[in-house]
C-alpha atoms as a PDB file:
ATOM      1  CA  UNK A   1       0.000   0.000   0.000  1.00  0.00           C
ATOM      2  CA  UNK A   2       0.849   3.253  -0.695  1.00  0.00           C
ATOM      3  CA  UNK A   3       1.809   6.579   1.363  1.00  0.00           C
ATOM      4  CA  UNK A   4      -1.112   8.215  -0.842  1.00  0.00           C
ATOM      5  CA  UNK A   5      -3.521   5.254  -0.540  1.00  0.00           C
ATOM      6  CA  UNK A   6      -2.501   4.887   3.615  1.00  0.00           C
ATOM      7  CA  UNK A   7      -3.712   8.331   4.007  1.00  0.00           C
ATOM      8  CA  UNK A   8      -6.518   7.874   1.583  1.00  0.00           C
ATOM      9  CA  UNK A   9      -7.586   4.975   3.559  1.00  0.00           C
ATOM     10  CA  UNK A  10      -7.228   6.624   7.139  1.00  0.00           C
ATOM     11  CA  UNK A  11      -9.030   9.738   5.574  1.00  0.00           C
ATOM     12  CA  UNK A  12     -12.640   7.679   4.558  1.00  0.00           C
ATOM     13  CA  UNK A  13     -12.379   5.028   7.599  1.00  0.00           C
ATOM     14  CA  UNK A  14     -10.957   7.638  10.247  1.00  0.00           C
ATOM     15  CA  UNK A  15     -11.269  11.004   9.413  1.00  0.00           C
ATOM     16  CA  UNK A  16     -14.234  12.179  11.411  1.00  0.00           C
ATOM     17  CA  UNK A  17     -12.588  10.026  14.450  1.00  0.00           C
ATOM     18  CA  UNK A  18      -9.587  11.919  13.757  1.00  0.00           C
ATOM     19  CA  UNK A  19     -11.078  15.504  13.684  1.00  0.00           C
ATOM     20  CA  UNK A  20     -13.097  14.566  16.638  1.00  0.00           C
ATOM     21  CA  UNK A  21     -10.576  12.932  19.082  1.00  0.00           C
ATOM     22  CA  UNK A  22      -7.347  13.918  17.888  1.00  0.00           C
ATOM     23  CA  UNK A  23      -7.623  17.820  16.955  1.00  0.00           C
ATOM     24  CA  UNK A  24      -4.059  19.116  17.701  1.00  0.00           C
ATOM     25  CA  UNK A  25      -2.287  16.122  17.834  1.00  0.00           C
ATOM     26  CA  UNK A  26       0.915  16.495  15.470  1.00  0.00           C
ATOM     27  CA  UNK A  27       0.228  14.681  12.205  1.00  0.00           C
ATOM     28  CA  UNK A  28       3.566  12.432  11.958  1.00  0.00           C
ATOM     29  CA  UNK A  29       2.311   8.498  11.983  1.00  0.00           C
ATOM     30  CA  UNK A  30       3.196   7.726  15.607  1.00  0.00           C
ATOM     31  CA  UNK A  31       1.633  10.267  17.226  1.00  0.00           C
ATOM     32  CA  UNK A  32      -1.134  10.192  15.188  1.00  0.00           C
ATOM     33  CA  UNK A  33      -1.517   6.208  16.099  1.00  0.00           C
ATOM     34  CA  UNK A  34      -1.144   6.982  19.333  1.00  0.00           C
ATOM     35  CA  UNK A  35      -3.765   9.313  19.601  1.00  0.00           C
ATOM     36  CA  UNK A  36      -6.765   6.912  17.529  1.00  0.00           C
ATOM     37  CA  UNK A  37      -5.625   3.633  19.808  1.00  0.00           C
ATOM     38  CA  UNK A  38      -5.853   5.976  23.023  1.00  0.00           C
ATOM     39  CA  UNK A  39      -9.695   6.404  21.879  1.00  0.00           C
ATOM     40  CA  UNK A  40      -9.752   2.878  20.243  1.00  0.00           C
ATOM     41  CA  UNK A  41     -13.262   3.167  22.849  1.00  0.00           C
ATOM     42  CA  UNK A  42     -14.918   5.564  20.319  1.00  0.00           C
ATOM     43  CA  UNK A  43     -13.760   4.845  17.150  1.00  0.00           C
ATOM     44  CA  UNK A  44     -15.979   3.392  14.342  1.00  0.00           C
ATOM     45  CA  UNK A  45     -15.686  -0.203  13.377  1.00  0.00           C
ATOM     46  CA  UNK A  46     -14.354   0.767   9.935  1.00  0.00           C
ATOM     47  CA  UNK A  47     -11.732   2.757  11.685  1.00  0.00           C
ATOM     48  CA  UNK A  48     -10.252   0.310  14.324  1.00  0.00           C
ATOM     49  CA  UNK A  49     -10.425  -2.340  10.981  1.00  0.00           C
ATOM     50  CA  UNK A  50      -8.613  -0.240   9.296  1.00  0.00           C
ATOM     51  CA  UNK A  51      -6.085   2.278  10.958  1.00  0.00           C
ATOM     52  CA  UNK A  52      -3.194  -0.392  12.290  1.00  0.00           C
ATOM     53  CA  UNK A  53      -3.077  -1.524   8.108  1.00  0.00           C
ATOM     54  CA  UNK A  54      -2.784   2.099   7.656  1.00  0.00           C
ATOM     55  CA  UNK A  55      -0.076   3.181   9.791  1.00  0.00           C
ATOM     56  CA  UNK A  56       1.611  -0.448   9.040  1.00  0.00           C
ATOM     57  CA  UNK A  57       2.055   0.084   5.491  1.00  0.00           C
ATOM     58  CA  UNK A  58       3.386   3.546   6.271  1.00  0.00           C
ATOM     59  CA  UNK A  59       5.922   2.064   8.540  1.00  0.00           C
ATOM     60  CA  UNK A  60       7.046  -0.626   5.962  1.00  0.00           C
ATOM     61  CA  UNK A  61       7.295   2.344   3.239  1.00  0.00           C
ATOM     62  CA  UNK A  62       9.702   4.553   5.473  1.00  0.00           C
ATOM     63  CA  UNK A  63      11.351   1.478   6.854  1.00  0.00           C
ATOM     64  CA  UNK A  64      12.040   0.347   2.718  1.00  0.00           C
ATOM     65  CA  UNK A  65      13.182   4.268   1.498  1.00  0.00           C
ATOM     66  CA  UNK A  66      16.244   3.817   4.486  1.00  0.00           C
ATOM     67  CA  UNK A  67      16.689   0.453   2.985  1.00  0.00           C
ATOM     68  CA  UNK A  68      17.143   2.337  -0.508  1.00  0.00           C
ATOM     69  CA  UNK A  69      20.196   4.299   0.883  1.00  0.00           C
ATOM     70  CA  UNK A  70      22.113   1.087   1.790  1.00  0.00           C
ATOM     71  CA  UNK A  71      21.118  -1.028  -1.073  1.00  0.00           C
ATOM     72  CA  UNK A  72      22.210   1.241  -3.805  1.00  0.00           C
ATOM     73  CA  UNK A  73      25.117   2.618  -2.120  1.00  0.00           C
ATOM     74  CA  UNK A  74      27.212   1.666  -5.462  1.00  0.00           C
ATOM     75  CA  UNK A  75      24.981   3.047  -7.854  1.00  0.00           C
ATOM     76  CA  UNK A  76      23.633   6.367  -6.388  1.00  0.00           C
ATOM     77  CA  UNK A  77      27.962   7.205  -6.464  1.00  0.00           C
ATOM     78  CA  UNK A  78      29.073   4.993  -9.561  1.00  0.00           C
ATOM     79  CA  UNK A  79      25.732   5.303 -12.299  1.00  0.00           C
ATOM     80  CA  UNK A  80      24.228   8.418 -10.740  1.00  0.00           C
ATOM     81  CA  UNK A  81      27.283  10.628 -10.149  1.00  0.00           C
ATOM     82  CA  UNK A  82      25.558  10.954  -6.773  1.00  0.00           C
ATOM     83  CA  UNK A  83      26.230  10.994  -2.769  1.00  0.00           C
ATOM     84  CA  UNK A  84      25.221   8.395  -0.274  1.00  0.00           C
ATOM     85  CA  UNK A  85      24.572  11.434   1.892  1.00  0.00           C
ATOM     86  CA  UNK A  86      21.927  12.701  -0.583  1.00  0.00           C
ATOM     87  CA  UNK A  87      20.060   9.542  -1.933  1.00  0.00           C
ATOM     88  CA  UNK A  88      16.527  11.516  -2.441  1.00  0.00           C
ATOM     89  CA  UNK A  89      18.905  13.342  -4.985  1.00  0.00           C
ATOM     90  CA  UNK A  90      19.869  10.514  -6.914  1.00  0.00           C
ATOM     91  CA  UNK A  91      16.179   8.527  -6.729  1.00  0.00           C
ATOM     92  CA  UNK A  92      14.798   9.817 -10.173  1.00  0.00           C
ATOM     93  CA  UNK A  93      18.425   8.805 -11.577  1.00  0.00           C
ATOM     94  CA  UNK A  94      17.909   5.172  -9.546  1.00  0.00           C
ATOM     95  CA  UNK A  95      14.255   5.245 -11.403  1.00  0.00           C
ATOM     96  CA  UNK A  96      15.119   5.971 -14.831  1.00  0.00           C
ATOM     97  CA  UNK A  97      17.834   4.295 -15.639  1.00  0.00           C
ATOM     98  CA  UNK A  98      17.833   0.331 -14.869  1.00  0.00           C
ATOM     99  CA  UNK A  99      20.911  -0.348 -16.847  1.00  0.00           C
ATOM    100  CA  UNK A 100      23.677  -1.007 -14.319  1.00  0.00           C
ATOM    101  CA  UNK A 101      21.250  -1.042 -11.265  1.00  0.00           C
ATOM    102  CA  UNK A 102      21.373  -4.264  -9.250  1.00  0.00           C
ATOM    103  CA  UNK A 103      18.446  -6.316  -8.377  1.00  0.00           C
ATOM    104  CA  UNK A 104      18.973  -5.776  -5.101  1.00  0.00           C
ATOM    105  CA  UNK A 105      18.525  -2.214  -5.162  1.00  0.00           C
ATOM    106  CA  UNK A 106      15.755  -2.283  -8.212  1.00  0.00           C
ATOM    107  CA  UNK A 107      13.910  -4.255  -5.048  1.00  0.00           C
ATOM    108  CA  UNK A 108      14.610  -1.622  -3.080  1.00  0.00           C
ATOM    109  CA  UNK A 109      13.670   1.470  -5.086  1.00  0.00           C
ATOM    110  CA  UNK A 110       9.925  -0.624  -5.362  1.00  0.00           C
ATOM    111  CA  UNK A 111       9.723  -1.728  -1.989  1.00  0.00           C
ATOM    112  CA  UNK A 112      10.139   2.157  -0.801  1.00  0.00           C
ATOM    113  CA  UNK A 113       7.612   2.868  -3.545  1.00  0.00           C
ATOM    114  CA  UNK A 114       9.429   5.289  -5.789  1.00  0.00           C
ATOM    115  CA  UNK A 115       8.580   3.306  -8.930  1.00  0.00           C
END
């Protein structure tokens, strides 16, 4: 699942919940999370279905885009012309241009959902 279709999917199952219970509370994921399962009591049934898949998939998506960093090490510097310090720099390079991009990062680049 996406970033876009985890926030499209807390949005329609938890968004009233969310304006209701959780006004203030800092967007980022875990706060966010922590707020809706500290009122798990008053959420809808679509939302408690739905808002651990959410905020799961959104943790797999960050987890896989710090993967990206380590698994293309060689190419973001050696096909890119890039820094390890600066991968977001080098992604659309890492996107467009399979030739001389390893499997291992190719899996990376999709896991973290940039292609």
């Amino acid at each position: 699942m996406s970033f876009g279709d985890s926030i499209g999917l807390l949005a329609k199952s938890c968004g009233a919940e969310i304006v209701a219970n959780c006004r203030g509370v800092n967007p980022d994921s875990t706060r966010l999370k922590e707020c809706l399962s500290r009122n798990r009591d008053v959420l809808s049934q679509q939302c408690q279905s739905d808002y651990l898949g959410a905020f799961d998939a959104i943790q797999k998506r960050v987890a896989a885009r710090v993967t990206v960093a380590n698994a293309c090490q060689r190419e973001i510097v050696k096909v890119c012309g890039g820094s390890t310090k600066e991968t977001s720099k080098s992604i659309p390079c890492l996107v467009s241009t399979p030739k001389g991009i390893s499997n291992n990062c190719l899996k990376a680049v999709d896991d973290a959902g940039y292609r």
